[in-house]
PDB file of N, CA and C in Angstrom:
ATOM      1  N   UNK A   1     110.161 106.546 106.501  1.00  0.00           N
ATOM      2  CA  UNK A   1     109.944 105.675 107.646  1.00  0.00           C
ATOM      3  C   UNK A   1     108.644 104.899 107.442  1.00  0.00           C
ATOM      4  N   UNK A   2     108.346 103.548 107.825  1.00  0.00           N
ATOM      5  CA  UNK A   2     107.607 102.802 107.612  1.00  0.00           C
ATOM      6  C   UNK A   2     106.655 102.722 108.383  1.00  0.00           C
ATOM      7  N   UNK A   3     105.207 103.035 108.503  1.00  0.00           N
ATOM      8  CA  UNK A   3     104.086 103.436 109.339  1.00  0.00           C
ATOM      9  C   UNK A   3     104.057 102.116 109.862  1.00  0.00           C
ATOM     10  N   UNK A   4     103.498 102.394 111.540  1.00  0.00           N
ATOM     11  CA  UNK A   4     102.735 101.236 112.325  1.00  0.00           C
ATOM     12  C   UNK A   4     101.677 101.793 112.782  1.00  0.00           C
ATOM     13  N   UNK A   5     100.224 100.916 112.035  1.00  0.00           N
ATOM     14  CA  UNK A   5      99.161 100.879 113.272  1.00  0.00           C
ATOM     15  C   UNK A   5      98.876 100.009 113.965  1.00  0.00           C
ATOM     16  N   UNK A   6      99.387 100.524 115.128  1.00  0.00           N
ATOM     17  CA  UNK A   6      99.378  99.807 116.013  1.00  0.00           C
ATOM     18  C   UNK A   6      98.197  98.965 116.886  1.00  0.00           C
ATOM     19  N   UNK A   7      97.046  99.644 116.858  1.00  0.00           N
ATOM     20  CA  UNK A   7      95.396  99.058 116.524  1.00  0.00           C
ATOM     21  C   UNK A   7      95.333  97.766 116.503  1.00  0.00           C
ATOM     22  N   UNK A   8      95.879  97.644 114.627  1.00  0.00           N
ATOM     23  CA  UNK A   8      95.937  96.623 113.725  1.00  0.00           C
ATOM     24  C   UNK A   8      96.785  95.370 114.321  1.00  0.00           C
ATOM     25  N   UNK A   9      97.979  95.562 114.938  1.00  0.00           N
ATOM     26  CA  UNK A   9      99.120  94.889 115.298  1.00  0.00           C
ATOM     27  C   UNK A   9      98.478  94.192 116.564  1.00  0.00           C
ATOM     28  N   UNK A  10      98.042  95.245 117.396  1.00  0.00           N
ATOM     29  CA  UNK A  10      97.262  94.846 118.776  1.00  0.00           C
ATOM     30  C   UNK A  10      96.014  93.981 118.325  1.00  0.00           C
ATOM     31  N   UNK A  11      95.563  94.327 117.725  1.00  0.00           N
ATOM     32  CA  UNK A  11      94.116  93.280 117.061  1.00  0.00           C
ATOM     33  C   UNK A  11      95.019  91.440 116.612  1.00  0.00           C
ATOM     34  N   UNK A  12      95.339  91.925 115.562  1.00  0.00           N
ATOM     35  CA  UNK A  12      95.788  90.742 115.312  1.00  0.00           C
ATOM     36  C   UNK A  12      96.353  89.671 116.664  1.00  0.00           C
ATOM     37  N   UNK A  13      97.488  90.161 117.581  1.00  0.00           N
ATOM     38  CA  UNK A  13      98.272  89.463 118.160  1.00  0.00           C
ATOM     39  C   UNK A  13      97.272  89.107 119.163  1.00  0.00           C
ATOM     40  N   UNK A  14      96.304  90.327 119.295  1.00  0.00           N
ATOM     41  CA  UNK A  14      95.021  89.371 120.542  1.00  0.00           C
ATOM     42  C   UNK A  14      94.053  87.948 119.830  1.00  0.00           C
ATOM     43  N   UNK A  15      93.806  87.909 118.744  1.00  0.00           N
ATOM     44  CA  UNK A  15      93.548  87.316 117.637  1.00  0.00           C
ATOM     45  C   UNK A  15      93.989  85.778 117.620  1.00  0.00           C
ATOM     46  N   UNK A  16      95.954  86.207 117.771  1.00  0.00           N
ATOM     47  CA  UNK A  16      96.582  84.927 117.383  1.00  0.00           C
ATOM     48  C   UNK A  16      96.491  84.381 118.925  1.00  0.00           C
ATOM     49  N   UNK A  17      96.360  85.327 119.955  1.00  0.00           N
ATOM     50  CA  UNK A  17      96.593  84.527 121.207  1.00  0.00           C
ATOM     51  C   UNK A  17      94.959  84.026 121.735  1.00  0.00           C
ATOM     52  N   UNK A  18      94.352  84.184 120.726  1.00  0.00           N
ATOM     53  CA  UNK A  18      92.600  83.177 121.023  1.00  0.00           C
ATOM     54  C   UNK A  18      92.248  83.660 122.453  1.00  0.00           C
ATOM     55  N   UNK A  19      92.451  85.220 122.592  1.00  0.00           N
ATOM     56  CA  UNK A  19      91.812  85.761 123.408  1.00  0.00           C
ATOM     57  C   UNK A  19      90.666  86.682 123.154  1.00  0.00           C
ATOM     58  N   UNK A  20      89.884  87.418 124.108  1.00  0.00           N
ATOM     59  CA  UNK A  20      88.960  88.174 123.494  1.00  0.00           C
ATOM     60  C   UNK A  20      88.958  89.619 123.843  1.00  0.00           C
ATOM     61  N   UNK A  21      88.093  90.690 123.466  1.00  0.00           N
ATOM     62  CA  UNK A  21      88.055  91.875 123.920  1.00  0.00           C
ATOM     63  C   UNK A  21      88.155  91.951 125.284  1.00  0.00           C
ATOM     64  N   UNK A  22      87.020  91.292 125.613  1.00  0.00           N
ATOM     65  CA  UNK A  22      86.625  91.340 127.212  1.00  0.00           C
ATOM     66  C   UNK A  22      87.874  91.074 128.286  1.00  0.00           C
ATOM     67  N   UNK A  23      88.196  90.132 127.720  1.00  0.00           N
ATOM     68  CA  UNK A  23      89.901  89.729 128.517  1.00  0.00           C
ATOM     69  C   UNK A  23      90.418  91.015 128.840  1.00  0.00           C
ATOM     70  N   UNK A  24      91.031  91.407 126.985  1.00  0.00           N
ATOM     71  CA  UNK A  24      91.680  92.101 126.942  1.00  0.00           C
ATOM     72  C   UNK A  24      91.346  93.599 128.201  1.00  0.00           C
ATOM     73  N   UNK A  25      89.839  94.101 128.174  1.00  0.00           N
ATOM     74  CA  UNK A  25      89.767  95.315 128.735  1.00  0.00           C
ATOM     75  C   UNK A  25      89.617  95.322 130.604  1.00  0.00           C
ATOM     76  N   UNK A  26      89.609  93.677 130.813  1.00  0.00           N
ATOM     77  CA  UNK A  26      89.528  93.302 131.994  1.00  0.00           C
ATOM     78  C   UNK A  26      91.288  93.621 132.468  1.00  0.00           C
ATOM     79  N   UNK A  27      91.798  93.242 131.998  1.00  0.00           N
ATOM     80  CA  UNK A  27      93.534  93.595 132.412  1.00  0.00           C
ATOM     81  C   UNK A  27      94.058  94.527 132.208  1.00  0.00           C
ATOM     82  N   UNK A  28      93.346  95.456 131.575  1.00  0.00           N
ATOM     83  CA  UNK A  28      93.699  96.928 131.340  1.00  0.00           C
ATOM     84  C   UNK A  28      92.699  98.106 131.829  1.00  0.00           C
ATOM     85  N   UNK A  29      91.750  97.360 132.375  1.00  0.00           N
ATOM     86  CA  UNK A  29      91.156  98.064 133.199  1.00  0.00           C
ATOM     87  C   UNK A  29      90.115  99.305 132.238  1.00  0.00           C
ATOM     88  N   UNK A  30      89.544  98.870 131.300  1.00  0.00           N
ATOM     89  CA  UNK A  30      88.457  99.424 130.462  1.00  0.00           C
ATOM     90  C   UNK A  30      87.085  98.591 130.317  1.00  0.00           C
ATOM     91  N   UNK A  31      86.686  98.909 129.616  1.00  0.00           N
ATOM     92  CA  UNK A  31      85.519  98.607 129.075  1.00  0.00           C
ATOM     93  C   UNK A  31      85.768  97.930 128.041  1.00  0.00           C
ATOM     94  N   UNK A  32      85.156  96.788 127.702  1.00  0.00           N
ATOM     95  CA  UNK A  32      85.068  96.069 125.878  1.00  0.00           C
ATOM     96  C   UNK A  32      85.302  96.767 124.678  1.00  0.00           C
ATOM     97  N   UNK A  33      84.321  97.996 124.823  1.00  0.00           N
ATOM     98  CA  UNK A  33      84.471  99.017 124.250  1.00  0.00           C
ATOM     99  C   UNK A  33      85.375  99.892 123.445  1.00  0.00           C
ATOM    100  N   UNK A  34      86.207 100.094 124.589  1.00  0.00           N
ATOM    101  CA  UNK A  34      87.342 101.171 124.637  1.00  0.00           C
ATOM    102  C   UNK A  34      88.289 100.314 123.553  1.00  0.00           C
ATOM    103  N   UNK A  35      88.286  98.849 123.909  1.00  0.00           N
ATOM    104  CA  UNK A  35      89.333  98.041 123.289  1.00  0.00           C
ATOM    105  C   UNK A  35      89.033  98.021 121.401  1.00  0.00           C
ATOM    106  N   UNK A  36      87.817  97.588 121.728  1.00  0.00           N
ATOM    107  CA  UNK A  36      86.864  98.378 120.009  1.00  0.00           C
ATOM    108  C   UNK A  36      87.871  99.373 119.494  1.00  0.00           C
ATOM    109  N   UNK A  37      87.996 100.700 120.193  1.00  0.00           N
ATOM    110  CA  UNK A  37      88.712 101.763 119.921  1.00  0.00           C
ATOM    111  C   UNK A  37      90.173 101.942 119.715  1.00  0.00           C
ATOM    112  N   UNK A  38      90.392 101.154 120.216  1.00  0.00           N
ATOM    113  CA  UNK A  38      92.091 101.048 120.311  1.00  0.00           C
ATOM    114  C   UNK A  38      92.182 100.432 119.460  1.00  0.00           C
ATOM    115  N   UNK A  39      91.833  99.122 118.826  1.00  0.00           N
ATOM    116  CA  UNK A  39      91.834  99.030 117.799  1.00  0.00           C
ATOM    117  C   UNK A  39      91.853  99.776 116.372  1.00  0.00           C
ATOM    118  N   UNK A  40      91.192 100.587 116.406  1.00  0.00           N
ATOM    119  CA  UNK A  40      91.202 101.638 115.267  1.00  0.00           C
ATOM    120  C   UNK A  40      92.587 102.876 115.131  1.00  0.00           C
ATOM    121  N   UNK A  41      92.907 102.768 116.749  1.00  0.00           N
ATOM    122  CA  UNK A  41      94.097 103.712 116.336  1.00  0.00           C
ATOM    123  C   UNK A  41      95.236 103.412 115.841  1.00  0.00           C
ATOM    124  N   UNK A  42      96.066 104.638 114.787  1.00  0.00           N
ATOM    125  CA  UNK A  42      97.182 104.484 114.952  1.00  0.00           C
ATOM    126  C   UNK A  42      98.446 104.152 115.731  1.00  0.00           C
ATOM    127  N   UNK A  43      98.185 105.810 116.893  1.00  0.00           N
ATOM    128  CA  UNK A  43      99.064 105.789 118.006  1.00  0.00           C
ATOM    129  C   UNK A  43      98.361 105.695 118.907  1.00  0.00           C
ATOM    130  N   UNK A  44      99.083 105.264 120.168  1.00  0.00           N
ATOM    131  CA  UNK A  44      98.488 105.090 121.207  1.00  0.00           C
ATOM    132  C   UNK A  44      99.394 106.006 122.552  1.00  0.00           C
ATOM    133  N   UNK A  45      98.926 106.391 123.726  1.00  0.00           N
ATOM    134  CA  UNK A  45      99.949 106.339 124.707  1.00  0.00           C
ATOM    135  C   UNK A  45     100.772 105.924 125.225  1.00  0.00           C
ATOM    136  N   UNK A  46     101.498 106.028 125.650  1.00  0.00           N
ATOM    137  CA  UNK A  46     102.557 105.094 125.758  1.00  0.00           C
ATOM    138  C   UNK A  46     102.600 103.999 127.177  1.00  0.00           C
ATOM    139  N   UNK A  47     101.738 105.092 127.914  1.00  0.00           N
ATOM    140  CA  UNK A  47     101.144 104.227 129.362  1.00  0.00           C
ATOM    141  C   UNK A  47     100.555 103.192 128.929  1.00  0.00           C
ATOM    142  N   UNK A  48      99.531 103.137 127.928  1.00  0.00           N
ATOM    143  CA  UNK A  48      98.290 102.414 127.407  1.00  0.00           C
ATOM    144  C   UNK A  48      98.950 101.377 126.642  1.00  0.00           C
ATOM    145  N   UNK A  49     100.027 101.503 126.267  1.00  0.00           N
ATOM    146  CA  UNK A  49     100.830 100.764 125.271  1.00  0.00           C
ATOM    147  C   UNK A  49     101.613  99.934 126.382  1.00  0.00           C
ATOM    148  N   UNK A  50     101.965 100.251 126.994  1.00  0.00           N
ATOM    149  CA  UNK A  50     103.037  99.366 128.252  1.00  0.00           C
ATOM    150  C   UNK A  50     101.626  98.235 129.098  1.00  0.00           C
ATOM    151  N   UNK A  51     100.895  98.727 129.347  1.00  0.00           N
ATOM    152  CA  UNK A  51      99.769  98.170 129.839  1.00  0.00           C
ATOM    153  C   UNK A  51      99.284  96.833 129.385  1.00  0.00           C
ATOM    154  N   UNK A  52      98.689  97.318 127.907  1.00  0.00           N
ATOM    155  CA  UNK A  52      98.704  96.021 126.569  1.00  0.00           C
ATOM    156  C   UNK A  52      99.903  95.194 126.672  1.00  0.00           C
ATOM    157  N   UNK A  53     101.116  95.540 126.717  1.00  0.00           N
ATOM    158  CA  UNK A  53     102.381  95.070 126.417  1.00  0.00           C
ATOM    159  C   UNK A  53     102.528  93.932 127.695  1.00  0.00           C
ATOM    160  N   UNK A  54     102.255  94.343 128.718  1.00  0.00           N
ATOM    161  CA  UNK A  54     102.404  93.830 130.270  1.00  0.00           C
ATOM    162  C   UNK A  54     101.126  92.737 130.229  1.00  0.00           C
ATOM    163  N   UNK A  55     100.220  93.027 129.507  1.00  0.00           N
ATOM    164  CA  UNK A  55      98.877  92.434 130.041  1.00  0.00           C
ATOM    165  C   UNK A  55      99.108  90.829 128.362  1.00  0.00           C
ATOM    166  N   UNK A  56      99.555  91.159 127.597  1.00  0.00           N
ATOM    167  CA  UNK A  56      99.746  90.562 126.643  1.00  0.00           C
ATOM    168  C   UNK A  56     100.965  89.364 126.497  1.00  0.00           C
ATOM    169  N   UNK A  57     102.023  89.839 127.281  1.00  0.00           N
ATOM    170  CA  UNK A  57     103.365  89.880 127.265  1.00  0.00           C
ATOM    171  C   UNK A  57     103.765  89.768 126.120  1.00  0.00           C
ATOM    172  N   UNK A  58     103.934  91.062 124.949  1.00  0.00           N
ATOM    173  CA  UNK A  58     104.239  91.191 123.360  1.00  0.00           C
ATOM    174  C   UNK A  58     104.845  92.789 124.017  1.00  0.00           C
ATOM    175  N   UNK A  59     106.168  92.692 123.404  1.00  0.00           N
ATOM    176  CA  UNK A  59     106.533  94.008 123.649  1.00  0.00           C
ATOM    177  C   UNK A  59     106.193  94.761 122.079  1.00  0.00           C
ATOM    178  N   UNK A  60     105.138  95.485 122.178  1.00  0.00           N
ATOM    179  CA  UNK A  60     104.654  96.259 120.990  1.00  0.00           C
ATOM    180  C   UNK A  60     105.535  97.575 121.056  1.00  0.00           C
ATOM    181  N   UNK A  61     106.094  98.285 121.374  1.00  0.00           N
ATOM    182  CA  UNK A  61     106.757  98.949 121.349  1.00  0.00           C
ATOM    183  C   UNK A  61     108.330  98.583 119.905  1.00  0.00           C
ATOM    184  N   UNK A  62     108.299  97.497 120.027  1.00  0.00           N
ATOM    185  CA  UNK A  62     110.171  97.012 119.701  1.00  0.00           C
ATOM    186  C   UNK A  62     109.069  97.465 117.750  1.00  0.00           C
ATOM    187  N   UNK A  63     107.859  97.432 117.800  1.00  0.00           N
ATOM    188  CA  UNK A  63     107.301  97.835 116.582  1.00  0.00           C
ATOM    189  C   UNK A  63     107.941  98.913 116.056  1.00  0.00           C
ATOM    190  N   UNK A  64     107.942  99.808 116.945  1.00  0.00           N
ATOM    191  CA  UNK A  64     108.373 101.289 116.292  1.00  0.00           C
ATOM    192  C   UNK A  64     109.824 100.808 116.205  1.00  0.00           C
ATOM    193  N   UNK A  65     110.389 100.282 117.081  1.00  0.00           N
ATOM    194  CA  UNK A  65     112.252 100.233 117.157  1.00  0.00           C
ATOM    195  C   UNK A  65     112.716  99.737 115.985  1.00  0.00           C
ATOM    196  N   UNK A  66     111.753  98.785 115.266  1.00  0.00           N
ATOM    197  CA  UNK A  66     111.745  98.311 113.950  1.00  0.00           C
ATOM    198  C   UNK A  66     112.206  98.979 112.868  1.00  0.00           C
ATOM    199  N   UNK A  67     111.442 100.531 113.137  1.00  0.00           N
ATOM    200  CA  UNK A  67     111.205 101.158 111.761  1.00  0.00           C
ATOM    201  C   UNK A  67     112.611 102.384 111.838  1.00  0.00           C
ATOM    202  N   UNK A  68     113.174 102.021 113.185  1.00  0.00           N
ATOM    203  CA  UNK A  68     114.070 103.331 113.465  1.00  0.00           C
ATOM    204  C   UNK A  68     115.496 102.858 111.955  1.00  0.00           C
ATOM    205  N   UNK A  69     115.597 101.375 111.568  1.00  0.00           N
ATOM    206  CA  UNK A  69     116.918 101.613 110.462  1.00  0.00           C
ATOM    207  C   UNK A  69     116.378 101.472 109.335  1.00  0.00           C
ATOM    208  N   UNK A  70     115.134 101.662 108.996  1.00  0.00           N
ATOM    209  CA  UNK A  70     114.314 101.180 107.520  1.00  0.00           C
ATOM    210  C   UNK A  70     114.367 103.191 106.856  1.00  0.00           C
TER     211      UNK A  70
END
């Protein structure tokens, strides 16, 4: 099965949408910080992941659904 970090995926797509941390932790209700961190992870929660997903509108999830026929 083909690894996602998801961090990485979340970094980038905040990246391509010429937004910033601060945005980002303002709609998810963190700190700048925290978003720093999430970045670095692999996995995430899945609350925390719907959140990003909602606050982004990128369904990061369909990531993993990806890897379910590889």
């Amino acid at each position: 099965m083909e690894k996602v970090h998801i961090g990485s995926i979340i970094r980038g797509e905040l990246r391509k949408q010429n937004k910033s941390n601060r945005w980002l932790a303002e709609q998810i209700g963190v700190v700048p910080r925290t978003v720093n961190k999430i970045f670095l992870k692999e996995y995430l929660d899945t609350y925390l992941l719907l959140k990003i997903s909602r606050a982004m509108n990128v369904d990061f999830f369909a990531y993993y659904s990806q890897t379910l026929n590889s």
